[in-house]
Protein backbone atom coordinates (compact mmCIF):
# COMPACT_ATOMS: atom_id res chain seq x y z
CA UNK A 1 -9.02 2.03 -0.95
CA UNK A 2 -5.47 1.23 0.52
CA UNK A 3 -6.97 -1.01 3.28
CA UNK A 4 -8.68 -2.89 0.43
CA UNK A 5 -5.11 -3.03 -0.88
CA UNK A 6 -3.63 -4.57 2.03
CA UNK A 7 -6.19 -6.74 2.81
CA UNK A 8 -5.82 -8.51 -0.49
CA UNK A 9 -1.79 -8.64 -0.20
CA UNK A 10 -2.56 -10.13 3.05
CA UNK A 11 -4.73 -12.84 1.51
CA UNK A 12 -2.59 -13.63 -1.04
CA UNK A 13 0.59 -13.81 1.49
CA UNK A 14 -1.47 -16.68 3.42
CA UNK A 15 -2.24 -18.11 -0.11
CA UNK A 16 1.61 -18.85 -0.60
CA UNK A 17 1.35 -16.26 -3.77
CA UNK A 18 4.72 -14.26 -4.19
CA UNK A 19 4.20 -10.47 -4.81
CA UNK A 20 5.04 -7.07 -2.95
CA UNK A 21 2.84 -3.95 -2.93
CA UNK A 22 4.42 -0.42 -2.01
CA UNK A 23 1.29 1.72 -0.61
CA UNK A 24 2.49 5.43 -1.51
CA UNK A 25 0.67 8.72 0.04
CA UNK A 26 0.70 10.79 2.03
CA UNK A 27 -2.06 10.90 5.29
CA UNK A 28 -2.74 14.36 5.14
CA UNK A 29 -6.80 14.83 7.04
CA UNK A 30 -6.82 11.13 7.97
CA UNK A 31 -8.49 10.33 11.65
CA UNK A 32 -5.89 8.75 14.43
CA UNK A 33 -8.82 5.80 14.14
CA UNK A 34 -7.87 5.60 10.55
CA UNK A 35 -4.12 6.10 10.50
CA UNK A 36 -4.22 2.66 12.97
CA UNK A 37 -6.25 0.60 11.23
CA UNK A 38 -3.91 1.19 7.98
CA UNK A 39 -0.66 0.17 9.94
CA UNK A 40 -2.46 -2.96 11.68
CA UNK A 41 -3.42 -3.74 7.98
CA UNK A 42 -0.10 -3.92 6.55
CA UNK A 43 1.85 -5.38 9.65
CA UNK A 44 -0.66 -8.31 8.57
CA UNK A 45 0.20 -7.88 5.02
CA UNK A 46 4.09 -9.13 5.08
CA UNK A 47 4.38 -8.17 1.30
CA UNK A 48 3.28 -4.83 1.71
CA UNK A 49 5.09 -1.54 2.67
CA UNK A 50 4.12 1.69 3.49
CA UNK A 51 5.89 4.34 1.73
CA UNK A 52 4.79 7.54 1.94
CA UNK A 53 3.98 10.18 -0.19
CA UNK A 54 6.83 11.00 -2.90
CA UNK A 55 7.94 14.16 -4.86
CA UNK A 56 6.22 14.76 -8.42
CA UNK A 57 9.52 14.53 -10.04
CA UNK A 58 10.22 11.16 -8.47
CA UNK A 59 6.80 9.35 -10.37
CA UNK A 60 8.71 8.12 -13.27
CA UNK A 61 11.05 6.32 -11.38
CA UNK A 62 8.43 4.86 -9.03
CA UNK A 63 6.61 3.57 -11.66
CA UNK A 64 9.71 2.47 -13.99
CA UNK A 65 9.90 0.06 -10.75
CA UNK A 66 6.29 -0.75 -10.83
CA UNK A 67 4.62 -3.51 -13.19
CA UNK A 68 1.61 -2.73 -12.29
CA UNK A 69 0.11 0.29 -10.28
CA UNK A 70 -3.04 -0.31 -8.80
CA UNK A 71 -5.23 2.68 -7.39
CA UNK A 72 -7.32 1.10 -5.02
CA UNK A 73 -10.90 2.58 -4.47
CA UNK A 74 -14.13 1.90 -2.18
């Protein structure tokens, strides 16, 4: 579901519409194949930054910062 993610943050980047995504995770069991395609996807998705995956006691701060979480699934 990320890629879907970036794909639409790229779309609306070429659409002029202002917005940033933060893609947390980690890529624990992801192919090399995969891991590529998801960094090609957000270097074409200016808004968009990969972060990582995050402690369980840092949530509530990520998503004090948030104003909307999305969790993106195919």
């Amino acid at each position: 579901g990320g890629l879907v993610l970036l794909q639409a943050s790229r779309r609306l980047s070429e659409q002029g519409v202002a917005h940033r995504v933060a893609l947390h995770g980690g890529t624990a069991y992801q192919t090399d194949a995969f891991l590529e395609e998801v960094q090609a996807a957000a270097a074409a998705a200016p808004a968009a930054r990969l972060r990582g995956p995050y402690l369980p006691a840092d949530q509530a701060a990520l998503m004090a910062e948030a104003d909307w979480v999305v969790v993106p699934s195919v």
